[in-house]
Structures are given as C-alpha cells and as structure tokens.
C-alpha atoms as a PDB file:
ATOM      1  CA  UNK A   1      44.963  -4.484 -55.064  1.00  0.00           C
ATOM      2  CA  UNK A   2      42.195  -5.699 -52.839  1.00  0.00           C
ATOM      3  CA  UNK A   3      41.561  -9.121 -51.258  1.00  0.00           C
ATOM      4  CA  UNK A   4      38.340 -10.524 -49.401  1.00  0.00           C
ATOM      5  CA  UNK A   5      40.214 -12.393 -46.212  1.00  0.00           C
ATOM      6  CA  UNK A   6      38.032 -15.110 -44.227  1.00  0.00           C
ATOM      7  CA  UNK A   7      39.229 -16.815 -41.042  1.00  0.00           C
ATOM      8  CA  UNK A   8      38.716 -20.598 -41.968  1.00  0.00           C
ATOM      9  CA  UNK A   9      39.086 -23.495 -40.348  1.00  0.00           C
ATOM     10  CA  UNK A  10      39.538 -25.248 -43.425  1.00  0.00           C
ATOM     11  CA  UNK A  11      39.457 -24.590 -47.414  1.00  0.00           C
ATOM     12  CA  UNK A  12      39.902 -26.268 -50.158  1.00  0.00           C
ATOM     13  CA  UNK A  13      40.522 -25.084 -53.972  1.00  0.00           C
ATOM     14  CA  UNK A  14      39.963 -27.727 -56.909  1.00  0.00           C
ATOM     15  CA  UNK A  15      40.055 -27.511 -60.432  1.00  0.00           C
ATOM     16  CA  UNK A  16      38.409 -30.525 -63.074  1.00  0.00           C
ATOM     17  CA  UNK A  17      37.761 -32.621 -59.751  1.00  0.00           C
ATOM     18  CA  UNK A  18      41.111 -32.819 -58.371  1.00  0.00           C
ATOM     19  CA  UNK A  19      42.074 -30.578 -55.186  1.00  0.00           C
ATOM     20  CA  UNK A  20      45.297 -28.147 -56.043  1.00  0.00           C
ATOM     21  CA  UNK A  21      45.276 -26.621 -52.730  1.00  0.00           C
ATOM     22  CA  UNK A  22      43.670 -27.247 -49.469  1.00  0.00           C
ATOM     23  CA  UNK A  23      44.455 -25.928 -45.618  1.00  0.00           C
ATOM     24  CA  UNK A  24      43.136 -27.299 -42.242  1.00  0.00           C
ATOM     25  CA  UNK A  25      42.451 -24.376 -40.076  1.00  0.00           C
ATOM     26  CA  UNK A  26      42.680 -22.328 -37.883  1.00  0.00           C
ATOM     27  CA  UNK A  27      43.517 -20.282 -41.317  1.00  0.00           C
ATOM     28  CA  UNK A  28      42.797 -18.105 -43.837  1.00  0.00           C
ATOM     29  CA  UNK A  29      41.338 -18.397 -47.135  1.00  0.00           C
ATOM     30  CA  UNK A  30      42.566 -14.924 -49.248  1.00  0.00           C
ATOM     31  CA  UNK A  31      41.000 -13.615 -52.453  1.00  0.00           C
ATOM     32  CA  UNK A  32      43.066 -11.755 -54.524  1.00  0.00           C
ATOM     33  CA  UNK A  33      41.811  -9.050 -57.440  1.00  0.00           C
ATOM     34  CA  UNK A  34      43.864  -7.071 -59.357  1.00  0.00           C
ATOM     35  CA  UNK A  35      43.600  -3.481 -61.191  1.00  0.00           C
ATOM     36  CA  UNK A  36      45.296  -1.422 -63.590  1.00  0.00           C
ATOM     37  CA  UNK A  37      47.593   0.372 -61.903  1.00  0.00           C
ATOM     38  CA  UNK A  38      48.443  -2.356 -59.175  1.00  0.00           C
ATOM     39  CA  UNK A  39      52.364  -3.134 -58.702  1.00  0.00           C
ATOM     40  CA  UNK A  40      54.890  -5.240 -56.841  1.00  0.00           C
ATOM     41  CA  UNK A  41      55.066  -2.987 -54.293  1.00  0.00           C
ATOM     42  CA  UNK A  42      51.231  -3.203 -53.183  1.00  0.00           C
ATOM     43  CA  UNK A  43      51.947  -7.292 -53.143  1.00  0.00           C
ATOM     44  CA  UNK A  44      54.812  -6.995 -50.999  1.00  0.00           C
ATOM     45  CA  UNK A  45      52.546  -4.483 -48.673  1.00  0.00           C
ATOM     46  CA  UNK A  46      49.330  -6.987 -49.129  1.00  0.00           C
ATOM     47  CA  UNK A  47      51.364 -10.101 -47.969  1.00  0.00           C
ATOM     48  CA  UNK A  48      52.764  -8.544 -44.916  1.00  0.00           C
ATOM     49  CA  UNK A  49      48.936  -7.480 -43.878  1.00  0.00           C
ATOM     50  CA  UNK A  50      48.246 -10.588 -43.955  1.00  0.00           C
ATOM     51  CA  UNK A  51      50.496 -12.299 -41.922  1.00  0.00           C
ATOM     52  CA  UNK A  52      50.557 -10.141 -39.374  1.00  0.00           C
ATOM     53  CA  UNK A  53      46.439  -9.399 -38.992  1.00  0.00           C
ATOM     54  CA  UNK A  54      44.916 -10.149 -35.957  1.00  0.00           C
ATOM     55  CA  UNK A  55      42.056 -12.048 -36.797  1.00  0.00           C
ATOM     56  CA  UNK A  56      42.668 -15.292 -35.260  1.00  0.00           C
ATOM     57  CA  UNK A  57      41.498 -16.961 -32.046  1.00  0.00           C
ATOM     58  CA  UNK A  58      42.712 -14.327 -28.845  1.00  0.00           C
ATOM     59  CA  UNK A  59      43.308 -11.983 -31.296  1.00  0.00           C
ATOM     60  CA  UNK A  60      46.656 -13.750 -32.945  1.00  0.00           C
ATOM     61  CA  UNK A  61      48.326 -13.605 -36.799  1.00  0.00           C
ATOM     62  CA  UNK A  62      49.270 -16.280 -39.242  1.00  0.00           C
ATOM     63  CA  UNK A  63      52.880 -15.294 -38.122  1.00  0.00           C
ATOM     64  CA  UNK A  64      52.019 -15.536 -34.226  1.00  0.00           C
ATOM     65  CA  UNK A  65      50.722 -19.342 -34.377  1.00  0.00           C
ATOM     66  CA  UNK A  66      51.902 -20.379 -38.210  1.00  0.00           C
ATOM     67  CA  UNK A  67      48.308 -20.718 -39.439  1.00  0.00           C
ATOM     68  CA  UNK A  68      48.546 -21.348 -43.414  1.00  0.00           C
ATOM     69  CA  UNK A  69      46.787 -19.628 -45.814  1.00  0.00           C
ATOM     70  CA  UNK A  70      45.157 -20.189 -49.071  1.00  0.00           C
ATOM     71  CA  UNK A  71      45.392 -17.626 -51.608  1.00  0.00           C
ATOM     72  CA  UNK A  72      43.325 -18.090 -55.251  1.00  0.00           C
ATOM     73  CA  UNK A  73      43.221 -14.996 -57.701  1.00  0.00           C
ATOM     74  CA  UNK A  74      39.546 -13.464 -58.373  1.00  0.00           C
ATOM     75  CA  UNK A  75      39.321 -10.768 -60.994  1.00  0.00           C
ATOM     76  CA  UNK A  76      35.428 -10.389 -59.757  1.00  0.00           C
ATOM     77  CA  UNK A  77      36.489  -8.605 -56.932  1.00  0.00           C
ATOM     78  CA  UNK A  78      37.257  -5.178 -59.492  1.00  0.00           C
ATOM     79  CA  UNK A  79      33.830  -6.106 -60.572  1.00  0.00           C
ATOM     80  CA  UNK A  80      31.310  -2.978 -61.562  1.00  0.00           C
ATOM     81  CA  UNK A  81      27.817  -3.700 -60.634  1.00  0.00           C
ATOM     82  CA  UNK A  82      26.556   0.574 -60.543  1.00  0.00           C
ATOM     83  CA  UNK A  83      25.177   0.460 -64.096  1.00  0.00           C
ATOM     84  CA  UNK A  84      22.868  -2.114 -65.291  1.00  0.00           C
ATOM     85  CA  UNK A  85      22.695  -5.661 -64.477  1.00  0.00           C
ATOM     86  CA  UNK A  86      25.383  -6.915 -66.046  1.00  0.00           C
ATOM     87  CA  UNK A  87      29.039  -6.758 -63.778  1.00  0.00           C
ATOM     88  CA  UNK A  88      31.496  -4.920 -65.871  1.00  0.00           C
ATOM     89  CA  UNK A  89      34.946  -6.162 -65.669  1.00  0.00           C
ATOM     90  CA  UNK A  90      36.810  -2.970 -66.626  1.00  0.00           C
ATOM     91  CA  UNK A  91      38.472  -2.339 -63.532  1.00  0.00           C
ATOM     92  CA  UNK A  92      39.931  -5.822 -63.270  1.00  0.00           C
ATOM     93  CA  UNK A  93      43.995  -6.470 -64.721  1.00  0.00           C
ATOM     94  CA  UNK A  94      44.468  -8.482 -67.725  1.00  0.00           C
ATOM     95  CA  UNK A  95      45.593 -12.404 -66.948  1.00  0.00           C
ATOM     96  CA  UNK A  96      49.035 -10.919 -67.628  1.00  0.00           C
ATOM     97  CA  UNK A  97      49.495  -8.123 -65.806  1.00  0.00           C
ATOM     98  CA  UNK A  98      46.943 -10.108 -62.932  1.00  0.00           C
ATOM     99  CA  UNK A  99      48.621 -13.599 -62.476  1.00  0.00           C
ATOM    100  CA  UNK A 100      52.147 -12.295 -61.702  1.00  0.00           C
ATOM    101  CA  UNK A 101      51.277  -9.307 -58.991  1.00  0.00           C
ATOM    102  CA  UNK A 102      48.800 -12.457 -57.221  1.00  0.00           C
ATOM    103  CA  UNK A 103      52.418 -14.992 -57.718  1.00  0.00           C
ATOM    104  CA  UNK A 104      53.936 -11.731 -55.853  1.00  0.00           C
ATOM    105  CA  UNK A 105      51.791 -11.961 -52.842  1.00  0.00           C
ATOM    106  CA  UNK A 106      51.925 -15.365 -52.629  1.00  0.00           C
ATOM    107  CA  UNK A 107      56.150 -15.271 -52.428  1.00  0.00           C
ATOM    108  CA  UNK A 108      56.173 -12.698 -50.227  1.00  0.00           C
ATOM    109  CA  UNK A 109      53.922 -14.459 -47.878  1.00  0.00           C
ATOM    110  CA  UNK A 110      56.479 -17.395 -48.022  1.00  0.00           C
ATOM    111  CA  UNK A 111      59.055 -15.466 -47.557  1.00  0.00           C
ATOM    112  CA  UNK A 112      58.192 -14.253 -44.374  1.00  0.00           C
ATOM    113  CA  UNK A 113      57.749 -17.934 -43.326  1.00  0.00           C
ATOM    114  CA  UNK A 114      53.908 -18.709 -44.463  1.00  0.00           C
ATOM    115  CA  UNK A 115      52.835 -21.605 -45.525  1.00  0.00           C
ATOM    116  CA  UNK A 116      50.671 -20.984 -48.603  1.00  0.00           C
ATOM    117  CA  UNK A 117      48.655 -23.312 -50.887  1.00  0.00           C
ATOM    118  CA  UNK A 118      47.172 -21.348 -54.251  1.00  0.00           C
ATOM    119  CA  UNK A 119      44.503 -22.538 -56.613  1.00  0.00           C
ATOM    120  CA  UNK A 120      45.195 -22.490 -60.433  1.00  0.00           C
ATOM    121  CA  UNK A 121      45.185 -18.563 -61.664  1.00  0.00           C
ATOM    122  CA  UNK A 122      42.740 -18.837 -64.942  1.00  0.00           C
ATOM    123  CA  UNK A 123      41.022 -22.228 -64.050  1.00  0.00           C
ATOM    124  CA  UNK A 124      37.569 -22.914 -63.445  1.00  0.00           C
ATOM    125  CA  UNK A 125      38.028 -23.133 -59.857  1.00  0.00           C
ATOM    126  CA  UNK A 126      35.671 -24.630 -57.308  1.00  0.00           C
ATOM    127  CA  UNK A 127      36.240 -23.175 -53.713  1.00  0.00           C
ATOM    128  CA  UNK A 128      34.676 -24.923 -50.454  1.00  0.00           C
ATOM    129  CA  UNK A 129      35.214 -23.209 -46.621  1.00  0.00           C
ATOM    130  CA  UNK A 130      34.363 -23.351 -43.862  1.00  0.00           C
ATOM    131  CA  UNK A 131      34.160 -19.741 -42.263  1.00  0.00           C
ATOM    132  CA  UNK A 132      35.533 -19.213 -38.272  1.00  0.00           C
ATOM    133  CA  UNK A 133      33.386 -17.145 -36.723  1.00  0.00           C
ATOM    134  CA  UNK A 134      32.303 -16.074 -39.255  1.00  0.00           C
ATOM    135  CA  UNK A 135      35.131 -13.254 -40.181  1.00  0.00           C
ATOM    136  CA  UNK A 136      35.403 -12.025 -43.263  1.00  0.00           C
ATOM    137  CA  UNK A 137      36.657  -8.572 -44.079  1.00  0.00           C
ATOM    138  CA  UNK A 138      37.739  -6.738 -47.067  1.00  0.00           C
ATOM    139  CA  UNK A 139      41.427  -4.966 -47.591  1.00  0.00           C
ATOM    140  CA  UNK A 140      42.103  -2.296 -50.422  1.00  0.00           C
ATOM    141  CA  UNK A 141      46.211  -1.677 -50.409  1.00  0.00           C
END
C-alpha cells in the first residue's frame, strides 16, 4: 500500500461538478494506491501513520490538534513508467480488491477519532489543494 501525503491547508474532491469532500486546513490531503498483495492489515498500519505523523505546524499530528484529512483512492500511484512511454498499470489492485483495503484506511482513521472526508473511489475525480509548506512525502507500508 502506498499513499502520497500533503500538508494542506485546504482540499477539495469533486466529481460531475459537485464537491463530495472538502477540508479547511491545517490538514492533509492522502492518496491512496493499492497492489496485489495489499491487506487489511497494511490499512490498519497506514491509518495509524497517518494520524500520528508529525508533519504539521511545530511539528504536531492530525491526532495532536484534530486536523481532518481527505483521503481519495489513486491506482496511478502503482503506476510503471521504466519501459516505454506508456504507464503500465500492472502493479495497481483491481477496483475490487482496491476500493475496500482504501474504505479500510479510511475506518480506521475514524476510528481513532479522525475526521475524514473521501472522494468517490472509480469517479472521474477533480482534486484542488492548496499545499502547506509545501510538504509532501511519500509512504510505502
């Protein structure tokens, strides 16, 4: 499982025009691919990462100062760009396997208290930020 995490202070995630999820900073906005061999384990592990990194202003979580985060699904991330010019999706998870390991991360953040807003796992998504910093940092779990 990996995720692309920016500290934002604000995002917003809409599909056919309308906004499905949107947070007013200080946040984070949290990509999240899935591969093969990912499980519910790695999404419990990935949730608790987040909430607890350090990324915010004096070097504070989402858990120390309740900072939401929005979380959208992006099978690009397991994108292969070594061979040609053309990303290969190989490595990515199939919608089915995908969508309920990224629902996983998403309850376990709210069950550790978050409060999470999502975009629409499938949709053509539009995604607007505004980047804090800027951070933005990759995790592989």
């Amino acid at each position: 499982m990996r995720a692309v995490v920016q500290r934002v202070s604000e995002a917003a995630v809409r599909v056919d025009g309308e906004v499905v999820g949107r947070i007013d900073g200080p946040g984070l906005l949290v990509l999240v691919g899935v591969t093969h061999d990912d499980e519910a384990g790695q999404a419990a592990k990935l949730a608790a990462k987040l909430w607890g990194l350090r990324i915010l202003d004096g070097e504070r979580s989402c858990s120390d100062v309740g900072a939401p985060l929005l979380v959208i699904s992006q099978f690009t991330l397991y994108g292969d760009t070594r061979k040609g010019r053309r990303p290969s999706w190989i490595h990515a998870a199939r919608g089915d396997v995908a969508e309920p390991l990224v629902d996983a991360v998403v309850t376990g953040l709210r069950s550790l208290g978050a409060h999470v807003e999502t975009g629409r796992f499938g949709a053509d998504m539009k995604v607007s930020l505004v980047n804090d910093g800027p951070i933005t940092l990759v995790l592989d779990v």
